[in-house]
N, C-alpha and C. Protein backbone atom coordinates (compact mmCIF):
# COMPACT_ATOMS: atom_id res chain seq x y z
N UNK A 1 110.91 37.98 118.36
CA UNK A 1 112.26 38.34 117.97
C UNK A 1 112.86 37.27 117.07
N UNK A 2 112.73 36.07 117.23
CA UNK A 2 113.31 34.68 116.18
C UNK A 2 112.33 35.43 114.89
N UNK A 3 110.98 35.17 115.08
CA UNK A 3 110.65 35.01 113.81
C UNK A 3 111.33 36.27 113.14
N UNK A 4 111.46 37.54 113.39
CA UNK A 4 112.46 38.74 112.88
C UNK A 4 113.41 38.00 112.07
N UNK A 5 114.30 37.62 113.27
CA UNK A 5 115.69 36.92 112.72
C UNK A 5 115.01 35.42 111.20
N UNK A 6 114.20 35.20 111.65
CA UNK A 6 114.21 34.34 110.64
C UNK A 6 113.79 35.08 109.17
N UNK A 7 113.16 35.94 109.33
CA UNK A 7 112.67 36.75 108.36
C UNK A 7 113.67 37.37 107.75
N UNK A 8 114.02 37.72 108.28
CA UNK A 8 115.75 38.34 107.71
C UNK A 8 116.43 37.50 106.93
N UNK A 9 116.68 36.37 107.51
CA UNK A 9 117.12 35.30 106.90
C UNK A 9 116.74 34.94 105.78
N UNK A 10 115.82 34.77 105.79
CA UNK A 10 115.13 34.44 104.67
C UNK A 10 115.12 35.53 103.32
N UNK A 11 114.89 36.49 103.83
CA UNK A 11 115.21 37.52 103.35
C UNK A 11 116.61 37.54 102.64
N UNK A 12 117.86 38.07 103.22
CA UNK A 12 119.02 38.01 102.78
C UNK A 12 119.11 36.36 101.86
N UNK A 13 118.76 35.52 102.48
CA UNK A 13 118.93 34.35 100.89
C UNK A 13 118.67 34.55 100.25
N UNK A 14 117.24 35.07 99.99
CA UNK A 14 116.64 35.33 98.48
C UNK A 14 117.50 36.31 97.96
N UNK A 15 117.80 37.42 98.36
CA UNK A 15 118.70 38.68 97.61
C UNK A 15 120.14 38.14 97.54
N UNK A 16 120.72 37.08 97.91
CA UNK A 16 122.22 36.63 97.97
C UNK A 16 121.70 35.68 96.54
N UNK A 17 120.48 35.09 96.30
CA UNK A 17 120.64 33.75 95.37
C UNK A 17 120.30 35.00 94.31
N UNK A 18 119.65 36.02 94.02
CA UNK A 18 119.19 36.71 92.91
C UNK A 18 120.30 37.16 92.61
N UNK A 19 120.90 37.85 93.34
CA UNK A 19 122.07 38.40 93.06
C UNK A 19 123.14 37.27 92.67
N UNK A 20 123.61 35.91 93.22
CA UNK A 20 124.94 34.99 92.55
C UNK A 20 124.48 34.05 91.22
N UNK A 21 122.94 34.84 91.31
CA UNK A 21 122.13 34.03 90.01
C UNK A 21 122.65 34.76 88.60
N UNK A 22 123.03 36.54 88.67
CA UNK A 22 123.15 36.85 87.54
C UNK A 22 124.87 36.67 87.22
N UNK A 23 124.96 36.15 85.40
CA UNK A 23 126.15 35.89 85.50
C UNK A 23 127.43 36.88 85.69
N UNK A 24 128.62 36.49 85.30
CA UNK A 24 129.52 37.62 85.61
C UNK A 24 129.47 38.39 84.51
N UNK A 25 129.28 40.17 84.37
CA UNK A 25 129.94 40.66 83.17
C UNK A 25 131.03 40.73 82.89
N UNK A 26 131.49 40.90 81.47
CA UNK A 26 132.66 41.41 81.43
C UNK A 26 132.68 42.66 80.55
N UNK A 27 133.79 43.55 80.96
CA UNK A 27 134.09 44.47 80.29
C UNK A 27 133.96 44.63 78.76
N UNK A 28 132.91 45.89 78.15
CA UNK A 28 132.49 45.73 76.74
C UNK A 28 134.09 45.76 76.20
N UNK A 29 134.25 45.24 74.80
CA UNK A 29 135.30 45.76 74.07
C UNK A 29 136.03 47.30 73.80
N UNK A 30 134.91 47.82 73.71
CA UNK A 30 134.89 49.13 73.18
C UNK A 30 134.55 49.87 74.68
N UNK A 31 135.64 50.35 75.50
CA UNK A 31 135.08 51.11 76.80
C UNK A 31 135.40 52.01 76.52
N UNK A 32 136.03 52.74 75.25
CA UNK A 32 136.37 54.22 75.33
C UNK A 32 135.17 54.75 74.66
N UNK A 33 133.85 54.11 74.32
CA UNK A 33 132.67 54.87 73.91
C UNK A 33 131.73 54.68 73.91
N UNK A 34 130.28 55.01 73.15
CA UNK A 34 129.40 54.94 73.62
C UNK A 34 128.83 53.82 72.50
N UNK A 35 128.20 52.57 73.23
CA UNK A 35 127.69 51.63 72.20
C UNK A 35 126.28 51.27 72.49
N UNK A 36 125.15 51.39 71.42
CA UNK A 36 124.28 51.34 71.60
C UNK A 36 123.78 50.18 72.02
N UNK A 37 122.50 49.64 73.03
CA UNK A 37 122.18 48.54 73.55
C UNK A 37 121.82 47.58 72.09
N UNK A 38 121.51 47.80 71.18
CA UNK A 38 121.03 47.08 70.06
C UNK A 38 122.06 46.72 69.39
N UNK A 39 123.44 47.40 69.31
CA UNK A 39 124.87 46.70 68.67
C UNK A 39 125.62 46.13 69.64
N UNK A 40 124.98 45.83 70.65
CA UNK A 40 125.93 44.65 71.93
C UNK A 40 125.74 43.44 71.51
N UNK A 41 126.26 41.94 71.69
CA UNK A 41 126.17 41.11 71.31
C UNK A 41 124.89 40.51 72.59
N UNK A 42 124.42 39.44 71.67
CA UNK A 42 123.18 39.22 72.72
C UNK A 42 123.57 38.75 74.60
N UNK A 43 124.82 38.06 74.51
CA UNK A 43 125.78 37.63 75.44
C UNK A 43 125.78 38.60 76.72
N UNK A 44 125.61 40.02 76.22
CA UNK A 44 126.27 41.20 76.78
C UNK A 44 124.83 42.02 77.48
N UNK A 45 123.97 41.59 76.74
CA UNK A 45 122.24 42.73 76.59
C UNK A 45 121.78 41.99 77.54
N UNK A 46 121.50 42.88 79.20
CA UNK A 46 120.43 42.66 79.97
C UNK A 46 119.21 42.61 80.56
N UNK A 47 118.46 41.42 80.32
CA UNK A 47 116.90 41.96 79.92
C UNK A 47 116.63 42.85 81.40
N UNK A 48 115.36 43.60 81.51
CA UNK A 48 115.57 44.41 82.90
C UNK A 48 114.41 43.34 83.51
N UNK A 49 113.38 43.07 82.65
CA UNK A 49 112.15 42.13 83.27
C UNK A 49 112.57 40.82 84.53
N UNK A 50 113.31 40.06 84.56
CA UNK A 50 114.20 38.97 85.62
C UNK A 50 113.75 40.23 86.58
N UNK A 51 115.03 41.14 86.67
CA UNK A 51 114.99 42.00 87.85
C UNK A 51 114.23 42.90 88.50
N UNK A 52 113.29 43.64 87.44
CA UNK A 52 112.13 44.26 88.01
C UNK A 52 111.57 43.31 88.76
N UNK A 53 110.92 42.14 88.22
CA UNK A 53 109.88 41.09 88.73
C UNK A 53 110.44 40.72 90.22
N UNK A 54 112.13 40.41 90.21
CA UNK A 54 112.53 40.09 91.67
C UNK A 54 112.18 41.57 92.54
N UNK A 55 112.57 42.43 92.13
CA UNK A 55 112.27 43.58 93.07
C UNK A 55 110.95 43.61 93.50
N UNK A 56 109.97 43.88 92.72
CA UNK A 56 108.79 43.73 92.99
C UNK A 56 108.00 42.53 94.38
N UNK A 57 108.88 41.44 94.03
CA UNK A 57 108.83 40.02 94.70
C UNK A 57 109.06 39.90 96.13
N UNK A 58 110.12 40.98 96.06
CA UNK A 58 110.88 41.16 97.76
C UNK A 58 110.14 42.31 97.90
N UNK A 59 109.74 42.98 97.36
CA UNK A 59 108.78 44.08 97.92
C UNK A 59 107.68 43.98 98.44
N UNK A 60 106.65 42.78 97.78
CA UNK A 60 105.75 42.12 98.66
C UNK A 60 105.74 41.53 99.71
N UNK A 61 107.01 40.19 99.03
CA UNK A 61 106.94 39.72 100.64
C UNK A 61 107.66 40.46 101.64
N UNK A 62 107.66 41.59 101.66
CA UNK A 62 108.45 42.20 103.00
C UNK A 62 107.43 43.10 103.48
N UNK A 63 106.19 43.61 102.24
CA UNK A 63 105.37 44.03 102.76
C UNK A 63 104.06 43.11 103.44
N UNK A 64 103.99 42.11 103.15
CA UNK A 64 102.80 40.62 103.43
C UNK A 64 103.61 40.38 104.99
N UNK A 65 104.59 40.29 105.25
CA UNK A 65 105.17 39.70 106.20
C UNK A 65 105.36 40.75 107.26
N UNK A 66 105.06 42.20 106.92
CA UNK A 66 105.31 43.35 107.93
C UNK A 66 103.69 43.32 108.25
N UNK A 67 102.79 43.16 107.27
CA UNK A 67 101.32 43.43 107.73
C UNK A 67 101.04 42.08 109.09
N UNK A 68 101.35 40.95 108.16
CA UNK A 68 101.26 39.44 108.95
C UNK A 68 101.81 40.00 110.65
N UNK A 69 102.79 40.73 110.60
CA UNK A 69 103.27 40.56 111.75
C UNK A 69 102.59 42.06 112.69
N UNK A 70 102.39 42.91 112.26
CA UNK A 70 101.25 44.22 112.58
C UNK A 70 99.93 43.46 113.05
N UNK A 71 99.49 42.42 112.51
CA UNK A 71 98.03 42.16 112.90
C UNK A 71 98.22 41.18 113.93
N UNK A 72 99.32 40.01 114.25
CA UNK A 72 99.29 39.20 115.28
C UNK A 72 99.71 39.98 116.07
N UNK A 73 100.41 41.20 116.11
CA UNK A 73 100.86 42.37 117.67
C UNK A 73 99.63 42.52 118.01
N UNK A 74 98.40 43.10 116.90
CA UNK A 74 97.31 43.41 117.33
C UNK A 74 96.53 42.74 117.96
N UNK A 75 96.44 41.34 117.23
CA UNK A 75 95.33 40.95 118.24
C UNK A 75 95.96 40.16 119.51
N UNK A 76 97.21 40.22 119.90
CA UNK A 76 97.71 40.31 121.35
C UNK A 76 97.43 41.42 122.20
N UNK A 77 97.53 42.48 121.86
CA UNK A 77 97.06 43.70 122.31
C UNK A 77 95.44 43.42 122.82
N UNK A 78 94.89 43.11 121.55
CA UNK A 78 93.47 43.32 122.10
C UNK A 78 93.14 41.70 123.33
N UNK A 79 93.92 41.06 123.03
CA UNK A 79 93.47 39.82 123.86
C UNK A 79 93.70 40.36 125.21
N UNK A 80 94.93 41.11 125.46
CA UNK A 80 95.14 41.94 127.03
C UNK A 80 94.27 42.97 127.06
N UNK A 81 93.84 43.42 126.59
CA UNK A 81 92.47 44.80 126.92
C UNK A 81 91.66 43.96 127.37
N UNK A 82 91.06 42.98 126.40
CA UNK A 82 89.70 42.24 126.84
C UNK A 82 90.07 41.51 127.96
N UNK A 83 91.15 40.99 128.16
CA UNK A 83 91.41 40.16 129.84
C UNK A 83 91.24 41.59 131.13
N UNK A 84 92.38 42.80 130.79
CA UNK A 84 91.90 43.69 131.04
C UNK A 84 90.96 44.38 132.05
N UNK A 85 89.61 44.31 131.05
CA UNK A 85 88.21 45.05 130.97
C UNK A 85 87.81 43.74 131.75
N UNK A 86 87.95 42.00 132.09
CA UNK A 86 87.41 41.26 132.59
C UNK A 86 87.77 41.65 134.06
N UNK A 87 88.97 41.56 133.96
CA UNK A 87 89.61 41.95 135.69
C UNK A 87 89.03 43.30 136.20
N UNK A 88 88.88 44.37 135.70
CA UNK A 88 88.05 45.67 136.20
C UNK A 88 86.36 45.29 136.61
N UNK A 89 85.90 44.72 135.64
CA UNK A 89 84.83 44.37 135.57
C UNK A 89 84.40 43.18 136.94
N UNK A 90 85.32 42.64 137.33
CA UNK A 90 85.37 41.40 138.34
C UNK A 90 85.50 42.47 139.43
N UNK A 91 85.91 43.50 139.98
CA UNK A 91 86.04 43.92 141.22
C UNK A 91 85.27 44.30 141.84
């Protein structure tokens, strides 16, 4: 249950620092229309690559860290079968 909580933790930092990492926008000049991404000033144009790559990033490690934690349940599991099958086997 800690390591959960720590995982979480860890978790929510990384998505709190990605997220207070990007700067503030501000409102385009022109909000009554439609302005193409190539006539924004460079100031304004958000690359998408930063953010795909973080998504991707937390997507692993949440999937590495759900497997990590699936296989040490498992082989607790199996360590009680095999103690188990010793105690049946002893009677």
């Amino acid at each position: 249950m800690k390591q959960r909580l720590v995982m979480v933790a860890v978790l929510l930092l990384v998505a709190g620092a990605l997220v207070l990492a990007q700067p503030p926008q501000a409102p385009p000049a022109t909000a009554d229309g439609f302005v193409p991404v190539g006539a924004l000033p460079q100031a304004e144009q958000l690359p998408a690559a930063p953010m795909v790559i973080a998504a991707y990033s937390v997507v692993w490690i949440v999937l590495i860290g759900y497997i990590w934690m699936l296989w040490r349940r498992l082989s607790k599991v199996e360590r009680e079968l095999a103690d188990l099958a010793r105690r049946v086997q002893n009677r």
